[in-house]
PDBML (XML) file of the C-alpha atoms, coordinates in Angstrom:
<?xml version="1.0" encoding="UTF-8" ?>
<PDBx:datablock datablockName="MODEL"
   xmlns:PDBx="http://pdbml.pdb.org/schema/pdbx-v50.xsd"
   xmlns:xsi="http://www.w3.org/2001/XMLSchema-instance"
   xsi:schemaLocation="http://pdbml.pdb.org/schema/pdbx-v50.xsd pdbx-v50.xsd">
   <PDBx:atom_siteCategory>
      <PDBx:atom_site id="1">
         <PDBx:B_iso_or_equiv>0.00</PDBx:B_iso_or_equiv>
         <PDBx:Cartn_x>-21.842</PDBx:Cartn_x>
         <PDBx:Cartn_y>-14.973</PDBx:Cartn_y>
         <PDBx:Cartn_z>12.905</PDBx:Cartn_z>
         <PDBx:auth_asym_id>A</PDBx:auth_asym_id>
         <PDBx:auth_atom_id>CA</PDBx:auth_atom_id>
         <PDBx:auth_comp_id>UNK</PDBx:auth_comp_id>
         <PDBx:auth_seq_id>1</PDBx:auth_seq_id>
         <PDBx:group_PDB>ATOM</PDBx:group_PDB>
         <PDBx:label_alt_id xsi:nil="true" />
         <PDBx:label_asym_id>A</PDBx:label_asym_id>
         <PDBx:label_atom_id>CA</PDBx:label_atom_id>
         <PDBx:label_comp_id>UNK</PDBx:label_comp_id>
         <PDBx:label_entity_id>1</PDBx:label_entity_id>
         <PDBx:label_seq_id>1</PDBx:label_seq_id>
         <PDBx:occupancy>1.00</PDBx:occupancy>
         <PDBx:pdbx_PDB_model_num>1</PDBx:pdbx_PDB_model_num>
         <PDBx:type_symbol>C</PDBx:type_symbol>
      </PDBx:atom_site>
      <PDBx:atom_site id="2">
         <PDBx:B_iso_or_equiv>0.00</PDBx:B_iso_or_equiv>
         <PDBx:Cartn_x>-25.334</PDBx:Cartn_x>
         <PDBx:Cartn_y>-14.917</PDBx:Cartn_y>
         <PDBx:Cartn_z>11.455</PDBx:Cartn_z>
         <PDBx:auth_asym_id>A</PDBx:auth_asym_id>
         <PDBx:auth_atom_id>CA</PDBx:auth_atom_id>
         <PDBx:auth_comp_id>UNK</PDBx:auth_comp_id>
         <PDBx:auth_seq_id>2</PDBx:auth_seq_id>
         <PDBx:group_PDB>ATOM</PDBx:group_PDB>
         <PDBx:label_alt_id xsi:nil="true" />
         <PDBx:label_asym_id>A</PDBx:label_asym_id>
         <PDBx:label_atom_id>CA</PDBx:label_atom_id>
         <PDBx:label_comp_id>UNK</PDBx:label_comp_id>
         <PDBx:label_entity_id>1</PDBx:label_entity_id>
         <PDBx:label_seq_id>2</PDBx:label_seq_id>
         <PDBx:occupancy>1.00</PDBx:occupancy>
         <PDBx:pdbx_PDB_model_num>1</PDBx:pdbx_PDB_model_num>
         <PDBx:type_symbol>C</PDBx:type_symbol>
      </PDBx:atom_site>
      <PDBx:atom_site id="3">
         <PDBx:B_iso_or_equiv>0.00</PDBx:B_iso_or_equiv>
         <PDBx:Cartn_x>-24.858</PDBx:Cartn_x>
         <PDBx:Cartn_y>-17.523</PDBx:Cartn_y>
         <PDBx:Cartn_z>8.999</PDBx:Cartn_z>
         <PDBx:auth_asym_id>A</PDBx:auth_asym_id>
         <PDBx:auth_atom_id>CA</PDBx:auth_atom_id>
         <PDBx:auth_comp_id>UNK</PDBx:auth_comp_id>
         <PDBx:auth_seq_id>3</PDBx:auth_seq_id>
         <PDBx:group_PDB>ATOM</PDBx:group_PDB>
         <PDBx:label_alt_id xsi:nil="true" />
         <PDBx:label_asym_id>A</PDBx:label_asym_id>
         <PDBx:label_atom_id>CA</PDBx:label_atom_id>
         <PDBx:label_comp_id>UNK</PDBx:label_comp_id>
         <PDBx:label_entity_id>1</PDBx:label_entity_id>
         <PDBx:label_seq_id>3</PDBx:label_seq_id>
         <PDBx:occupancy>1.00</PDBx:occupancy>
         <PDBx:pdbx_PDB_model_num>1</PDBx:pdbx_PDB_model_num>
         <PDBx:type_symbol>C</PDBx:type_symbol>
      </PDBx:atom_site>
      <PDBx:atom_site id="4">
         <PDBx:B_iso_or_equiv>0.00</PDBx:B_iso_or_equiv>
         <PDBx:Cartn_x>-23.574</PDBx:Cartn_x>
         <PDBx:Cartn_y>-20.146</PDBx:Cartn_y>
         <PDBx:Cartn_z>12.271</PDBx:Cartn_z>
         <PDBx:auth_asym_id>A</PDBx:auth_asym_id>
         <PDBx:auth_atom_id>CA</PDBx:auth_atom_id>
         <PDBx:auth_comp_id>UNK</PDBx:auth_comp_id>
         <PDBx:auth_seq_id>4</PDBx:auth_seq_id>
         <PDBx:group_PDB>ATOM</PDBx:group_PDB>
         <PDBx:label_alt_id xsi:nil="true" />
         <PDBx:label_asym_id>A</PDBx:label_asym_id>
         <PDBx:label_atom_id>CA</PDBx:label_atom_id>
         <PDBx:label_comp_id>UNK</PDBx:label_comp_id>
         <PDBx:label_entity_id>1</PDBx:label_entity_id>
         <PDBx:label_seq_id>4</PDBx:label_seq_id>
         <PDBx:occupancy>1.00</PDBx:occupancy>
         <PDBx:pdbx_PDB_model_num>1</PDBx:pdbx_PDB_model_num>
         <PDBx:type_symbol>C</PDBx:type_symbol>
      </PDBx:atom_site>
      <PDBx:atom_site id="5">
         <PDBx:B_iso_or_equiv>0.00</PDBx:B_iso_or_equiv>
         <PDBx:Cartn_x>-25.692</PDBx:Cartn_x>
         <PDBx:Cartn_y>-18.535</PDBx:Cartn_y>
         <PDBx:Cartn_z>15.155</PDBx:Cartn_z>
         <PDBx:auth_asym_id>A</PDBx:auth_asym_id>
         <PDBx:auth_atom_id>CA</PDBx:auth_atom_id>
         <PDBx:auth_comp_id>UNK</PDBx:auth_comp_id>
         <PDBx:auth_seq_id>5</PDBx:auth_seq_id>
         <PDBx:group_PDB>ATOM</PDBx:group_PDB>
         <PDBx:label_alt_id xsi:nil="true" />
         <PDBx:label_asym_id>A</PDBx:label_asym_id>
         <PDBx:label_atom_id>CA</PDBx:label_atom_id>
         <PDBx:label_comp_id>UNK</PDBx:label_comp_id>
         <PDBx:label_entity_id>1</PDBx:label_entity_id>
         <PDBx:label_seq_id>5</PDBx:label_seq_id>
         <PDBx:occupancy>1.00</PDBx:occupancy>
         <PDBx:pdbx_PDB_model_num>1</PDBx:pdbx_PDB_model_num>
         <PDBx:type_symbol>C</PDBx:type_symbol>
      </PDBx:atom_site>
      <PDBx:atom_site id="6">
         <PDBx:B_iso_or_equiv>0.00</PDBx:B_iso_or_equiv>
         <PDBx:Cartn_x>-22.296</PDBx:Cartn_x>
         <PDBx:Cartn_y>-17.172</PDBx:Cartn_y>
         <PDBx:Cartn_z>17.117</PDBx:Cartn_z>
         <PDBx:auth_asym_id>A</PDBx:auth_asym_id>
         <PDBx:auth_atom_id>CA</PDBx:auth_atom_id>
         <PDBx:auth_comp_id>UNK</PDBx:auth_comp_id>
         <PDBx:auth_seq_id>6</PDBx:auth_seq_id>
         <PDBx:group_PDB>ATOM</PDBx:group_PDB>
         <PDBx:label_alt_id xsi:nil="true" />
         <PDBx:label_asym_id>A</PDBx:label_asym_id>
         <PDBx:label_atom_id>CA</PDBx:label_atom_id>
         <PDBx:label_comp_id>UNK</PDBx:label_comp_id>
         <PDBx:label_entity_id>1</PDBx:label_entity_id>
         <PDBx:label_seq_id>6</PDBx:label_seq_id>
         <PDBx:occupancy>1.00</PDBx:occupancy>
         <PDBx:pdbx_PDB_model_num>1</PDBx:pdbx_PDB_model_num>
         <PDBx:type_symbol>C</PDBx:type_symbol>
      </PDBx:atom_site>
      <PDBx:atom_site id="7">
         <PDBx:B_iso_or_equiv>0.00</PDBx:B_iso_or_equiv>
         <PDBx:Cartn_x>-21.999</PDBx:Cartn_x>
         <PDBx:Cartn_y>-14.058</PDBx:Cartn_y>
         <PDBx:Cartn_z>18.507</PDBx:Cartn_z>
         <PDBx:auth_asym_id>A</PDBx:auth_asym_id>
         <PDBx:auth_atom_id>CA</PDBx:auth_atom_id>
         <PDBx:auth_comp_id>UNK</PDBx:auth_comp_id>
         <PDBx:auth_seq_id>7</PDBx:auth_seq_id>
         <PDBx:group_PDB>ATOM</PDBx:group_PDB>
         <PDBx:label_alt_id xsi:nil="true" />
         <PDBx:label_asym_id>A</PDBx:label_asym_id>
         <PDBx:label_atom_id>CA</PDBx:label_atom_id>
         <PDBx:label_comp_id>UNK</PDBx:label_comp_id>
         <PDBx:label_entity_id>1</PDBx:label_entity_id>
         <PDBx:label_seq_id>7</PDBx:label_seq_id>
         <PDBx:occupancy>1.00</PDBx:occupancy>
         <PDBx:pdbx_PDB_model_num>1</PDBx:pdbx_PDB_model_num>
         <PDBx:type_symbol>C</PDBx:type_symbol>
      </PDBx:atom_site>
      <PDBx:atom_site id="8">
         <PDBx:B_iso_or_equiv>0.00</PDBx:B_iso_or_equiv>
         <PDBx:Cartn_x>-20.520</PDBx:Cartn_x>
         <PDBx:Cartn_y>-11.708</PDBx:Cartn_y>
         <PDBx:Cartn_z>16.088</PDBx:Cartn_z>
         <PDBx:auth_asym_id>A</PDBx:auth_asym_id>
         <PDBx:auth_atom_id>CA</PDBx:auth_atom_id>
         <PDBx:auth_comp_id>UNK</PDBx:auth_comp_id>
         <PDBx:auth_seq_id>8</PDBx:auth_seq_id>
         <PDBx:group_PDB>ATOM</PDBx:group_PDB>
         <PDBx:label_alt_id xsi:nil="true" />
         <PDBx:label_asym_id>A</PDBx:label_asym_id>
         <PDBx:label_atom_id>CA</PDBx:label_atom_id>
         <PDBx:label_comp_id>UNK</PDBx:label_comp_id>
         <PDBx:label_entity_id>1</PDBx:label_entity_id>
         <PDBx:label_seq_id>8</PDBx:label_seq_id>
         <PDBx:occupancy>1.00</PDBx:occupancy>
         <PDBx:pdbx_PDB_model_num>1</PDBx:pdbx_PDB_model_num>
         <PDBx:type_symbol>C</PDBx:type_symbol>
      </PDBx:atom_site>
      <PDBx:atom_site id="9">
         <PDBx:B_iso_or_equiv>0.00</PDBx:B_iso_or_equiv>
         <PDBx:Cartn_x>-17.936</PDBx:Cartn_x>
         <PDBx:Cartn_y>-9.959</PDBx:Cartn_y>
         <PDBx:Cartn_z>18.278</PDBx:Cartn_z>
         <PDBx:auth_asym_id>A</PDBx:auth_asym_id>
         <PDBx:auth_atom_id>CA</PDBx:auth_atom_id>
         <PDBx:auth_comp_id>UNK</PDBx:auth_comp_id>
         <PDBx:auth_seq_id>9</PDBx:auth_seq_id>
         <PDBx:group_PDB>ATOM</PDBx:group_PDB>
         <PDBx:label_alt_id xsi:nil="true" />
         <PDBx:label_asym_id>A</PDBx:label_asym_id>
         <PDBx:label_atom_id>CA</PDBx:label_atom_id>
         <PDBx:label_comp_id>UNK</PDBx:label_comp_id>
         <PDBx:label_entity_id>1</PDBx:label_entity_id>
         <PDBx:label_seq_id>9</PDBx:label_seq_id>
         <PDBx:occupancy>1.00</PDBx:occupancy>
         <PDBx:pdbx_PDB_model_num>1</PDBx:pdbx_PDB_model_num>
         <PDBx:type_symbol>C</PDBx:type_symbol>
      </PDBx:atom_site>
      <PDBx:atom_site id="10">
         <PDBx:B_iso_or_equiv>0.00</PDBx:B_iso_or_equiv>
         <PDBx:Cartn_x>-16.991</PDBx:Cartn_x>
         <PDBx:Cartn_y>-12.983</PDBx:Cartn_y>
         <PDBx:Cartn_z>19.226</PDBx:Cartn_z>
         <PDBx:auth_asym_id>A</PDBx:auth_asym_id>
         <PDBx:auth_atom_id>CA</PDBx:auth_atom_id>
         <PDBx:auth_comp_id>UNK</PDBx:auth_comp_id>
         <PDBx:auth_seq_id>10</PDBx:auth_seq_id>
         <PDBx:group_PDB>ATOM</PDBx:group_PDB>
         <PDBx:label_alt_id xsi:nil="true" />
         <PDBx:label_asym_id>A</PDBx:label_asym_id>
         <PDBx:label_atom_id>CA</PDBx:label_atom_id>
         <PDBx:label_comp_id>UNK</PDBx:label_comp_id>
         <PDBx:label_entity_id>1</PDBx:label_entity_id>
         <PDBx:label_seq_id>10</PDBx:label_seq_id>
         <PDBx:occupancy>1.00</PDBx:occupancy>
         <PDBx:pdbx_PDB_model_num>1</PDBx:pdbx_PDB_model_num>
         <PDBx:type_symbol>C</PDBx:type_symbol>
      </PDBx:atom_site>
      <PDBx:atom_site id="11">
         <PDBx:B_iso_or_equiv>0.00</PDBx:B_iso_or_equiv>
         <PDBx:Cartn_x>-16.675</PDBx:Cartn_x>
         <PDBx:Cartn_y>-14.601</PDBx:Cartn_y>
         <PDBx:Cartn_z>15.780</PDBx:Cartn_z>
         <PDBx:auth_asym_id>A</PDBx:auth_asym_id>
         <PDBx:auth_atom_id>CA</PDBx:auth_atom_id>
         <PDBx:auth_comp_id>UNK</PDBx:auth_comp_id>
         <PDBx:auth_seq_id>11</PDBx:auth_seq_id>
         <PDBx:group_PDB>ATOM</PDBx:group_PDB>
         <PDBx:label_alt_id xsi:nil="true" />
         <PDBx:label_asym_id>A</PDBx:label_asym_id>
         <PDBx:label_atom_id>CA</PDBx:label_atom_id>
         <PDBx:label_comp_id>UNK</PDBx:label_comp_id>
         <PDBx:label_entity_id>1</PDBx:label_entity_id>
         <PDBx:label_seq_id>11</PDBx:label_seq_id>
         <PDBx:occupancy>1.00</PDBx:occupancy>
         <PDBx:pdbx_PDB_model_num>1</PDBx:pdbx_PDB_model_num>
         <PDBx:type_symbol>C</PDBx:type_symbol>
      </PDBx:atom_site>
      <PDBx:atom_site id="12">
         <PDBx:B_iso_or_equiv>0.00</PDBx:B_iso_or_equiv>
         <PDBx:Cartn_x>-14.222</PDBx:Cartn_x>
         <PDBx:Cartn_y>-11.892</PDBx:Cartn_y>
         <PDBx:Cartn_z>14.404</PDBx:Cartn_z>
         <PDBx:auth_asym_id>A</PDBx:auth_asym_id>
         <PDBx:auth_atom_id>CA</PDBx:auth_atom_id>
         <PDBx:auth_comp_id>UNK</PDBx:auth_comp_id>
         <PDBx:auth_seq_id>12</PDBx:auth_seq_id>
         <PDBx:group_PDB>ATOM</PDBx:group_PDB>
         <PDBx:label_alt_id xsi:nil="true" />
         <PDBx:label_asym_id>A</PDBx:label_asym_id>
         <PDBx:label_atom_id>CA</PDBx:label_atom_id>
         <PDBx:label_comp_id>UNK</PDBx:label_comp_id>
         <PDBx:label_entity_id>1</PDBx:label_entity_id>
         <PDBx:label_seq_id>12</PDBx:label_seq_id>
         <PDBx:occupancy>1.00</PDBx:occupancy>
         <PDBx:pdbx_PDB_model_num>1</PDBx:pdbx_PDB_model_num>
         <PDBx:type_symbol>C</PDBx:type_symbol>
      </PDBx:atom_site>
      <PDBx:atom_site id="13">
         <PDBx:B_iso_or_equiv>0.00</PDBx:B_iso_or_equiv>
         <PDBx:Cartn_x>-11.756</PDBx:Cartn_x>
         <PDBx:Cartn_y>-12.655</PDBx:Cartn_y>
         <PDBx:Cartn_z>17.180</PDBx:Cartn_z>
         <PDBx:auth_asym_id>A</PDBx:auth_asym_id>
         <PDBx:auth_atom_id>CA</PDBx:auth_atom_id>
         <PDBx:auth_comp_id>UNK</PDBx:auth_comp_id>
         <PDBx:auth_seq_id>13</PDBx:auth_seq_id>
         <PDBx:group_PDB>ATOM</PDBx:group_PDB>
         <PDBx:label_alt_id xsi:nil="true" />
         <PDBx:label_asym_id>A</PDBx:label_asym_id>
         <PDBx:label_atom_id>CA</PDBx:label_atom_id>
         <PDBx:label_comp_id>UNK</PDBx:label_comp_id>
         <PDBx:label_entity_id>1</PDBx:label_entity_id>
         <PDBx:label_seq_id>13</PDBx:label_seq_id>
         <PDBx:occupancy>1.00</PDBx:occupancy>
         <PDBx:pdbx_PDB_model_num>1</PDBx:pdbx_PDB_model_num>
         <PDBx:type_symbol>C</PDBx:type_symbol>
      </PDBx:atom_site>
      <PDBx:atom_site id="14">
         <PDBx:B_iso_or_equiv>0.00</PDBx:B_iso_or_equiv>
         <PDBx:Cartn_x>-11.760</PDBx:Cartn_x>
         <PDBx:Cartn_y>-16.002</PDBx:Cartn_y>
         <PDBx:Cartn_z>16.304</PDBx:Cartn_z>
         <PDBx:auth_asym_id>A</PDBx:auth_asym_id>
         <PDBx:auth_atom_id>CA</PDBx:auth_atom_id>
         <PDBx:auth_comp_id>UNK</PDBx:auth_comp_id>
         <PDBx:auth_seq_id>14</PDBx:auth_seq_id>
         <PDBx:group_PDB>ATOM</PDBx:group_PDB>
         <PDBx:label_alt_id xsi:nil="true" />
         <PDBx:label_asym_id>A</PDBx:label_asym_id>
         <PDBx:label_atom_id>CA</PDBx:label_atom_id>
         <PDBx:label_comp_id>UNK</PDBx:label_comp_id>
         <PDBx:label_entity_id>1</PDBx:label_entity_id>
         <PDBx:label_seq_id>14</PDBx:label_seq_id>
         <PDBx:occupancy>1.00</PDBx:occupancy>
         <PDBx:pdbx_PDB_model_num>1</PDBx:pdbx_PDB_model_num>
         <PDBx:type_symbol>C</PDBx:type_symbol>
      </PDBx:atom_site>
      <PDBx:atom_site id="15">
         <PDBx:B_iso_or_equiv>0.00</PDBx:B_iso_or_equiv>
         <PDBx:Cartn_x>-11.582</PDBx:Cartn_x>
         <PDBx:Cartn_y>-15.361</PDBx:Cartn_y>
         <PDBx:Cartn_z>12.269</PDBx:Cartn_z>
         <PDBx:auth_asym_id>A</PDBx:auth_asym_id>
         <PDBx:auth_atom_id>CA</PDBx:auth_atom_id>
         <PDBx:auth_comp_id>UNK</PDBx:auth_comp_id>
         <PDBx:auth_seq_id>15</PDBx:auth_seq_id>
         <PDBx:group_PDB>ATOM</PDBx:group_PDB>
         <PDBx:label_alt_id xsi:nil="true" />
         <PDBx:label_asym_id>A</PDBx:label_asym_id>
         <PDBx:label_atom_id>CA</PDBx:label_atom_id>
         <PDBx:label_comp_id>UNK</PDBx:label_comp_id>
         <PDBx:label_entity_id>1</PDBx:label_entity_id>
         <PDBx:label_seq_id>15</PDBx:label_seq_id>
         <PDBx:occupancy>1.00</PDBx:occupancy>
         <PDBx:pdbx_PDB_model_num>1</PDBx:pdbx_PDB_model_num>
         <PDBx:type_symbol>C</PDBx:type_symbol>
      </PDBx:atom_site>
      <PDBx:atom_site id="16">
         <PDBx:B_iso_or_equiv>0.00</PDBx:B_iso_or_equiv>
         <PDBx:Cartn_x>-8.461</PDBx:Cartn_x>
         <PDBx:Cartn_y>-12.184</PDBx:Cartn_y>
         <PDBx:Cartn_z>13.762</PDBx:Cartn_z>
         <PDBx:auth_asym_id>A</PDBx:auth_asym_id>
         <PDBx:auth_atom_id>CA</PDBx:auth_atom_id>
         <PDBx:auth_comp_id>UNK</PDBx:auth_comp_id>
         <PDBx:auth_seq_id>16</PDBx:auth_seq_id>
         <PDBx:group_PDB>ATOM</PDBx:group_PDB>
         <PDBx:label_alt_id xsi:nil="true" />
         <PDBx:label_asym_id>A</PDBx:label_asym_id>
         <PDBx:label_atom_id>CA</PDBx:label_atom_id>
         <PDBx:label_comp_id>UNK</PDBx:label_comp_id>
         <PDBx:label_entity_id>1</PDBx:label_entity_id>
         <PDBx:label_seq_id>16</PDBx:label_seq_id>
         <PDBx:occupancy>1.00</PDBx:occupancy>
         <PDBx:pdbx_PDB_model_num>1</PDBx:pdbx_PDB_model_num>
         <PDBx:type_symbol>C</PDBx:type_symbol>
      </PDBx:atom_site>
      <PDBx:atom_site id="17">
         <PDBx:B_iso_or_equiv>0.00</PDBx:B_iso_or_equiv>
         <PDBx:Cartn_x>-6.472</PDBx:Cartn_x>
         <PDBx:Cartn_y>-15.693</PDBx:Cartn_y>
         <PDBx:Cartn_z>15.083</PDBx:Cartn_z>
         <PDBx:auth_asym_id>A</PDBx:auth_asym_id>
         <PDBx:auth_atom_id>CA</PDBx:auth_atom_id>
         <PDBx:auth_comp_id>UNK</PDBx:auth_comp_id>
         <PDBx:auth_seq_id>17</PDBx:auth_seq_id>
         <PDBx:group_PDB>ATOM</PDBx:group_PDB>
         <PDBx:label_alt_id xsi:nil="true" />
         <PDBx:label_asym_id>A</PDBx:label_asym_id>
         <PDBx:label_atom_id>CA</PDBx:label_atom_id>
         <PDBx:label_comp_id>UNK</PDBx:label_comp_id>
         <PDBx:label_entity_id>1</PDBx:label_entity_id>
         <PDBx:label_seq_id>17</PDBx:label_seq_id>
         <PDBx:occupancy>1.00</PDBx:occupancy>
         <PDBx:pdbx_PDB_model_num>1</PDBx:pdbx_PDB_model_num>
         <PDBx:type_symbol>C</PDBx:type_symbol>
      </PDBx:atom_site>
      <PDBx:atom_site id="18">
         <PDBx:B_iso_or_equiv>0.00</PDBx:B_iso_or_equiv>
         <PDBx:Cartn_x>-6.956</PDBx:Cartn_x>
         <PDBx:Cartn_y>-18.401</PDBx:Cartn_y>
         <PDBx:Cartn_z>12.629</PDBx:Cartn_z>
         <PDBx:auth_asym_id>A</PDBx:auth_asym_id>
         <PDBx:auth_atom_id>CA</PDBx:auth_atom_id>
         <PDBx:auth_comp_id>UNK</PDBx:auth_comp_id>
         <PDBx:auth_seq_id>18</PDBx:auth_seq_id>
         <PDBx:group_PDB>ATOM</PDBx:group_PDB>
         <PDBx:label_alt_id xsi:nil="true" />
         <PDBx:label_asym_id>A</PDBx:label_asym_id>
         <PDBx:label_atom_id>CA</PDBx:label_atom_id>
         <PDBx:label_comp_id>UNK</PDBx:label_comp_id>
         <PDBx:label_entity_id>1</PDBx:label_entity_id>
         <PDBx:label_seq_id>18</PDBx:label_seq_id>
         <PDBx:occupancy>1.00</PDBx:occupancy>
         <PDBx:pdbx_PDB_model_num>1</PDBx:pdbx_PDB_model_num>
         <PDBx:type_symbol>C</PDBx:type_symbol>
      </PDBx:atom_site>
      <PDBx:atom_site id="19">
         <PDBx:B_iso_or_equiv>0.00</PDBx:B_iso_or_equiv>
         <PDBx:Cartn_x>-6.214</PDBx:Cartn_x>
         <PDBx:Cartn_y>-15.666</PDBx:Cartn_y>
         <PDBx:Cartn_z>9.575</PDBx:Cartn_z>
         <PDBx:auth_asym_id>A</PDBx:auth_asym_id>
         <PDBx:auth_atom_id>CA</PDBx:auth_atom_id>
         <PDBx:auth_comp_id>UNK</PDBx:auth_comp_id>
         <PDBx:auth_seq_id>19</PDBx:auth_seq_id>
         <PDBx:group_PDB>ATOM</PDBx:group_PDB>
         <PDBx:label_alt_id xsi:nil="true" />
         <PDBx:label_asym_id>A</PDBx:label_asym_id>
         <PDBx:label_atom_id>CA</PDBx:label_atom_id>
         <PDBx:label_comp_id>UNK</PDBx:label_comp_id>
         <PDBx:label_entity_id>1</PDBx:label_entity_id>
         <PDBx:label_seq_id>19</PDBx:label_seq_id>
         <PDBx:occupancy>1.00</PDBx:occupancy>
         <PDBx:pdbx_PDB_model_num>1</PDBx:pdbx_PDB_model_num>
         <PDBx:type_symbol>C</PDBx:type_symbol>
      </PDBx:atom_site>
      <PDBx:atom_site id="20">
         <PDBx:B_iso_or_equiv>0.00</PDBx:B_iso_or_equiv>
         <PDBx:Cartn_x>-3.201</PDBx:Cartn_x>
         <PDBx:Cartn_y>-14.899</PDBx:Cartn_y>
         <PDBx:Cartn_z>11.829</PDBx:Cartn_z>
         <PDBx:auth_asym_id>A</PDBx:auth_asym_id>
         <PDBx:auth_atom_id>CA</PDBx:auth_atom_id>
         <PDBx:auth_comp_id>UNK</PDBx:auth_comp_id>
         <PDBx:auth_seq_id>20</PDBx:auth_seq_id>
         <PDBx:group_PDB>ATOM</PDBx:group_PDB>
         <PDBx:label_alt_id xsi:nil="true" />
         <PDBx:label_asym_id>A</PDBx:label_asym_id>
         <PDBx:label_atom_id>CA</PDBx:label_atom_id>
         <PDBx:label_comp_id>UNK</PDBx:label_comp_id>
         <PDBx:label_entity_id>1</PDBx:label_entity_id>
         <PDBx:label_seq_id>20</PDBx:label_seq_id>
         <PDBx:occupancy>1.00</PDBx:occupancy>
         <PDBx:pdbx_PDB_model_num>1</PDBx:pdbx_PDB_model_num>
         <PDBx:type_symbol>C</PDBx:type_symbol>
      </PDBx:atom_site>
      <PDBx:atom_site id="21">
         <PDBx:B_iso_or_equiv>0.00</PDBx:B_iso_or_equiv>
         <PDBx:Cartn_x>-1.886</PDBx:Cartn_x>
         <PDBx:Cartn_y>-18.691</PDBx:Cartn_y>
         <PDBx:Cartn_z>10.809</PDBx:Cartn_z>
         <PDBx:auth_asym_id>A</PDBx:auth_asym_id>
         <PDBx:auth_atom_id>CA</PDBx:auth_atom_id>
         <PDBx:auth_comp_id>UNK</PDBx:auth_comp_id>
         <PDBx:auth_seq_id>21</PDBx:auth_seq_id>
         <PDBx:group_PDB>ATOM</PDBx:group_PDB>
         <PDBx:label_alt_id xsi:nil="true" />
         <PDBx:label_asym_id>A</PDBx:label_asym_id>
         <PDBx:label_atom_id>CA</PDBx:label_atom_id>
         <PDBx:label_comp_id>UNK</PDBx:label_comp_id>
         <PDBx:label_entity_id>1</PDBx:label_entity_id>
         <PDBx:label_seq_id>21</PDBx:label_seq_id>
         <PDBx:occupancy>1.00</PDBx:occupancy>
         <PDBx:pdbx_PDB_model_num>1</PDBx:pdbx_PDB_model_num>
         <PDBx:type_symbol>C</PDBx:type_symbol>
      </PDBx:atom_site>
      <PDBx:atom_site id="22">
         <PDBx:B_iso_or_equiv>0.00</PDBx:B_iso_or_equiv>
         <PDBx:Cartn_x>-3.045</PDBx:Cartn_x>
         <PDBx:Cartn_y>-18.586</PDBx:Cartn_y>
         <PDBx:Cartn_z>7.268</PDBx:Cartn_z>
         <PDBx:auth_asym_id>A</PDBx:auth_asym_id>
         <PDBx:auth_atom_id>CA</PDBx:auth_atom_id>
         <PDBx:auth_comp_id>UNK</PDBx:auth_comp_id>
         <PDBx:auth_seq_id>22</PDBx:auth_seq_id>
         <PDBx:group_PDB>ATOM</PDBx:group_PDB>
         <PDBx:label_alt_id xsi:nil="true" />
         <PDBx:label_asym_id>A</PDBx:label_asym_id>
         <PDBx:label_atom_id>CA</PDBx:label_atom_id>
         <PDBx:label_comp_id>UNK</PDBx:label_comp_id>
         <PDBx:label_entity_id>1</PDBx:label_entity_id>
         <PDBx:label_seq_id>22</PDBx:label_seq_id>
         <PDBx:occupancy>1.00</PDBx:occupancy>
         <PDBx:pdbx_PDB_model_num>1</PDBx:pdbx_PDB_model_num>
         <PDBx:type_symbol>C</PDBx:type_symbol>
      </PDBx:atom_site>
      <PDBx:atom_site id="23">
         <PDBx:B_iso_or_equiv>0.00</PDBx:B_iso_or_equiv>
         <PDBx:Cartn_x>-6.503</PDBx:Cartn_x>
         <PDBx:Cartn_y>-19.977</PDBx:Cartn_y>
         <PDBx:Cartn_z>8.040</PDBx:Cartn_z>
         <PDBx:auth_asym_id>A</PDBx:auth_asym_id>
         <PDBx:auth_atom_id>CA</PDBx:auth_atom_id>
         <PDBx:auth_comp_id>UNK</PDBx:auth_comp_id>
         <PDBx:auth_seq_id>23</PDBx:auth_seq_id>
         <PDBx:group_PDB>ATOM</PDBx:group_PDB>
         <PDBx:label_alt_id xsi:nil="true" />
         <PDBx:label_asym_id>A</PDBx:label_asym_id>
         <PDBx:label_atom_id>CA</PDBx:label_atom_id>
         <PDBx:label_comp_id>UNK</PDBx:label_comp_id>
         <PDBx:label_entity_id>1</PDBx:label_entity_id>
         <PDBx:label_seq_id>23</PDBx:label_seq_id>
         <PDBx:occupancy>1.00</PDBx:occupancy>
         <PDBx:pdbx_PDB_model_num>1</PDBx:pdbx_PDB_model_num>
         <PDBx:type_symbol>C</PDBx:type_symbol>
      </PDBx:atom_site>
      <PDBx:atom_site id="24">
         <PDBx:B_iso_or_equiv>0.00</PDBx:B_iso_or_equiv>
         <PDBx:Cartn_x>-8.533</PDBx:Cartn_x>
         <PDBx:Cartn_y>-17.431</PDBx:Cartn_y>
         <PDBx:Cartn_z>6.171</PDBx:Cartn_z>
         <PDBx:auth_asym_id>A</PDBx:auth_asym_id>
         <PDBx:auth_atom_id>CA</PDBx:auth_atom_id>
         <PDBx:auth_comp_id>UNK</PDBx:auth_comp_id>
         <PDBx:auth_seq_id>24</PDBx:auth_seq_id>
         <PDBx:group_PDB>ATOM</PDBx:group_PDB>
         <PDBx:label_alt_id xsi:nil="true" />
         <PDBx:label_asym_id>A</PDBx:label_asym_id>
         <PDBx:label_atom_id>CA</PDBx:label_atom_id>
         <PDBx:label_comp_id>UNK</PDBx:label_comp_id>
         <PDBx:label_entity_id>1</PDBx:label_entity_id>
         <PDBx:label_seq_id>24</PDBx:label_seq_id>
         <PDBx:occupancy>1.00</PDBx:occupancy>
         <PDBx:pdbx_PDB_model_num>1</PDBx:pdbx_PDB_model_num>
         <PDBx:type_symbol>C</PDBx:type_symbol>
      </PDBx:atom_site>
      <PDBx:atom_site id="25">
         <PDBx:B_iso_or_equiv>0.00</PDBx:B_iso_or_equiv>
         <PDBx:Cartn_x>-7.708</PDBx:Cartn_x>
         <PDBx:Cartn_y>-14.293</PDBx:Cartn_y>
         <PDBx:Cartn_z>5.129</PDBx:Cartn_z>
         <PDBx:auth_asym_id>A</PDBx:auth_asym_id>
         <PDBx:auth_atom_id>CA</PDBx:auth_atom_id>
         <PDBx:auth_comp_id>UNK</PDBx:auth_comp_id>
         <PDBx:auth_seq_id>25</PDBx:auth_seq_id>
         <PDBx:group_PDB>ATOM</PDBx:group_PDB>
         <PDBx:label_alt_id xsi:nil="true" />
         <PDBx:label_asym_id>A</PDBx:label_asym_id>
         <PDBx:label_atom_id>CA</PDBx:label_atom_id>
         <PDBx:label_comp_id>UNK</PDBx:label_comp_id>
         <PDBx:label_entity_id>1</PDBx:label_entity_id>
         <PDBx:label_seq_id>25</PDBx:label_seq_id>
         <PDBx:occupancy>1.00</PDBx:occupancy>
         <PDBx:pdbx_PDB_model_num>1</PDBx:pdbx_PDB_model_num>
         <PDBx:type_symbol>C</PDBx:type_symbol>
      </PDBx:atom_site>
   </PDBx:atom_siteCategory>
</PDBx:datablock>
């Protein structure tokens, strides 16, 4: 979140769904 400017809260929610398809991990 730091690294892009997003709000960090927000950010793992988004990482939580795309590493529940296999995008990320």
């Amino acid at each position: 979140a730091i690294d892009t400017g997003m709000n960090s809260r927000a950010m793992y929610r988004l990482l939580r769904a795309l590493a529940s398809v296999g995008v990320f991990r």
